[in-house]
Protein backbone atom coordinates (compact mmCIF):
# COMPACT_ATOMS: atom_id res chain seq x y z
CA UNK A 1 111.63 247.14 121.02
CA UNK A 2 111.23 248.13 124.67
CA UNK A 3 113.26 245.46 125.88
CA UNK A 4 116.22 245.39 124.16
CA UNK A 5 119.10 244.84 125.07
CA UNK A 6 122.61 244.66 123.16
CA UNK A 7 125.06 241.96 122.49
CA UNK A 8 128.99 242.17 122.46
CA UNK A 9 129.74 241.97 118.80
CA UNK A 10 132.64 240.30 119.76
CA UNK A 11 130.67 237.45 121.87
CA UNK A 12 128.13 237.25 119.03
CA UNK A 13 131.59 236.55 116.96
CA UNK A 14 132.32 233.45 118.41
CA UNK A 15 128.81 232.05 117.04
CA UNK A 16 128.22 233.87 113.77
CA UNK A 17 130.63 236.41 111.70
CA UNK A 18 130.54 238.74 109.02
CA UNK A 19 129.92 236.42 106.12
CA UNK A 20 127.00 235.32 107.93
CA UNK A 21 125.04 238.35 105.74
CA UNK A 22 121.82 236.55 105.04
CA UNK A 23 119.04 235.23 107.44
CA UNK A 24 119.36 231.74 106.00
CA UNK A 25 123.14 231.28 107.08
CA UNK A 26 121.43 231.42 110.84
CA UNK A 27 121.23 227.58 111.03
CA UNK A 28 119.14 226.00 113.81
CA UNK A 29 122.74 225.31 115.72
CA UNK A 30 123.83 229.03 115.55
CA UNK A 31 120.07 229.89 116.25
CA UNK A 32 120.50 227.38 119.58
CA UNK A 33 124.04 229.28 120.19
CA UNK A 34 123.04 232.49 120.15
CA UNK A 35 120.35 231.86 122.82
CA UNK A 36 122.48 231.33 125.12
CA UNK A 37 123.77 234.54 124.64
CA UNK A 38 120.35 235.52 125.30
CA UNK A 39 119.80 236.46 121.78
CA UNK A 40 115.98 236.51 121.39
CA UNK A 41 115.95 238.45 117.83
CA UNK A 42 119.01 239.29 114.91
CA UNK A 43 118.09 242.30 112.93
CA UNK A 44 119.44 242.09 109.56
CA UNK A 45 120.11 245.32 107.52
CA UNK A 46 121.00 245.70 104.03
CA UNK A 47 121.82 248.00 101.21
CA UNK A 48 121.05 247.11 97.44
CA UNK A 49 122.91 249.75 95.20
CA UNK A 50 123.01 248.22 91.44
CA UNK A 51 122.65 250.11 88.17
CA UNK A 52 119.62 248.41 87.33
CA UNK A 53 117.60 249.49 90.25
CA UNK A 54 117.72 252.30 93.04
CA UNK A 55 119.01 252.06 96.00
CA UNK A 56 117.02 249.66 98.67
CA UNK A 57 117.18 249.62 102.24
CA UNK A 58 116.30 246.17 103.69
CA UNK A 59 115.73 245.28 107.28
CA UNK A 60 114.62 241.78 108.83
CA UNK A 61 114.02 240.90 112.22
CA UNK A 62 114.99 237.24 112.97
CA UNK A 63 113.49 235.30 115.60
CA UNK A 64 116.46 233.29 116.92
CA UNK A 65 114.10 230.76 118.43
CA UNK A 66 112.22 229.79 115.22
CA UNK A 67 114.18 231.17 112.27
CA UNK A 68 111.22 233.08 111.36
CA UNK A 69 111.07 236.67 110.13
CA UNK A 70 108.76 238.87 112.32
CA UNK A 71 109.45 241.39 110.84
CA UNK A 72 110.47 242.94 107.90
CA UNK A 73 110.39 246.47 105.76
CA UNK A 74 112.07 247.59 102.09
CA UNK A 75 112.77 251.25 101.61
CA UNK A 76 113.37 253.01 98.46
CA UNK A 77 114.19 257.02 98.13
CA UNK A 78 110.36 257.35 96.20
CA UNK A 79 109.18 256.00 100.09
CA UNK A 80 110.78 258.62 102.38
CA UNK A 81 110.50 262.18 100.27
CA UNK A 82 108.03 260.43 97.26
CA UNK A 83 111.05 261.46 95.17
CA UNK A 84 114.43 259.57 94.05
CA UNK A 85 117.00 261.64 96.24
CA UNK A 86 116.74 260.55 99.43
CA UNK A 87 119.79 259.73 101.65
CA UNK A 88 120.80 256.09 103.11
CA UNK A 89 120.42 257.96 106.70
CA UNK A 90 116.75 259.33 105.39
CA UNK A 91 115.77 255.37 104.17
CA UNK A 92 117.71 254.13 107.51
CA UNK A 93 115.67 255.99 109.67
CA UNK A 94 112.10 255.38 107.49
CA UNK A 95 112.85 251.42 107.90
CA UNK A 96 113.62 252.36 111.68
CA UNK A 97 110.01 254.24 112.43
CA UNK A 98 108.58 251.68 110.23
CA UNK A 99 109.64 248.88 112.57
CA UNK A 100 108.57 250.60 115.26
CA UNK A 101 104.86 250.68 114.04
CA UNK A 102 105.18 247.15 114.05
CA UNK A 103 106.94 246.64 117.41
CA UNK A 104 103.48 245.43 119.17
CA UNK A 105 102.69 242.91 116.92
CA UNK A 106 105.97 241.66 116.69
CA UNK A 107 105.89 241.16 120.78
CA UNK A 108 102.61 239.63 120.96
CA UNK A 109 104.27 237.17 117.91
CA UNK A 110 107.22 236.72 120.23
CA UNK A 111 104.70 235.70 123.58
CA UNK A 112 103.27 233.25 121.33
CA UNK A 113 105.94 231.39 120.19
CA UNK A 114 107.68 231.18 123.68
C-alpha cells in the first residue's frame, strides 16, 4: 500500500472503538466519519484459536467508501511451513506478503470506485 498513511488510534476512537471487531459494525455513518479523517481503507485482523480447529489468521481490507472488502486472505500454520507449527508472527507476516501480491489490484479497485 504505497500510499499509506496512519491514523491516530485515538482520533479513529472518537468514530469507532474496540468492540467495533467485525467489518459489518462499520455502518455507512461511521464509514462517512471516518472519511473525514481521511480514512480511505480499515484493515481488519483476526485470530481464530478454538479446539475444534487450528489456529487462523484473518485479514480484510475495508473500503471505507463502499463497505466493500478488497481484499482479503486466511492463514493457517499448514500455509506458511506446509506443517501445523507455525507461529502467529510466521501466519502474520504470510497474510502480510500475501496482501502485498494483491496491492495492485486492490489500487486499480480503489481508482474505480472513486
Amino acid at each position: 500500500f504505497p500510499t499509506q498513511s496512519l491514523v491516530e488510534r485515538r482520533d479513529l476512537n472518537t468514530v469507532i472503538d474496540e468492540h467495533d471487531q467485525s467489518p459489518d459494525d462499520l455502518t455507512q455513518e461511521k464509514r462517512a466519519a471516518l472519511a473525514d479523517f481521511g480514512v480511505e481503507a480499515i484493515i481488519y485482523p483476526h485470530f481464530t484459536e478454538d479446539a475444534d480447529m487450528p489456529v487462523q489468521f484473518s485479514v480484510k481490507v475495508i473500503d471505507t467508501k463502499t463497505g466493500e472488502i478488497v481484499a482479503a486472505v486466511l492463514i493457517t500454520p499448514r500455509d506458511v511451513w506446509l506443517r501445523d507449527d507455525a507461529t502467529k508472527r510466521d501466519m502474520m507476516k504470510k497474510a502480510i506478503r500475501s496482501l502485498e501480491k494483491q496491492k495492485d489490484e486492490i489500487i486499480q479497485q480503489t481508482i474505480n470506485t472513486r
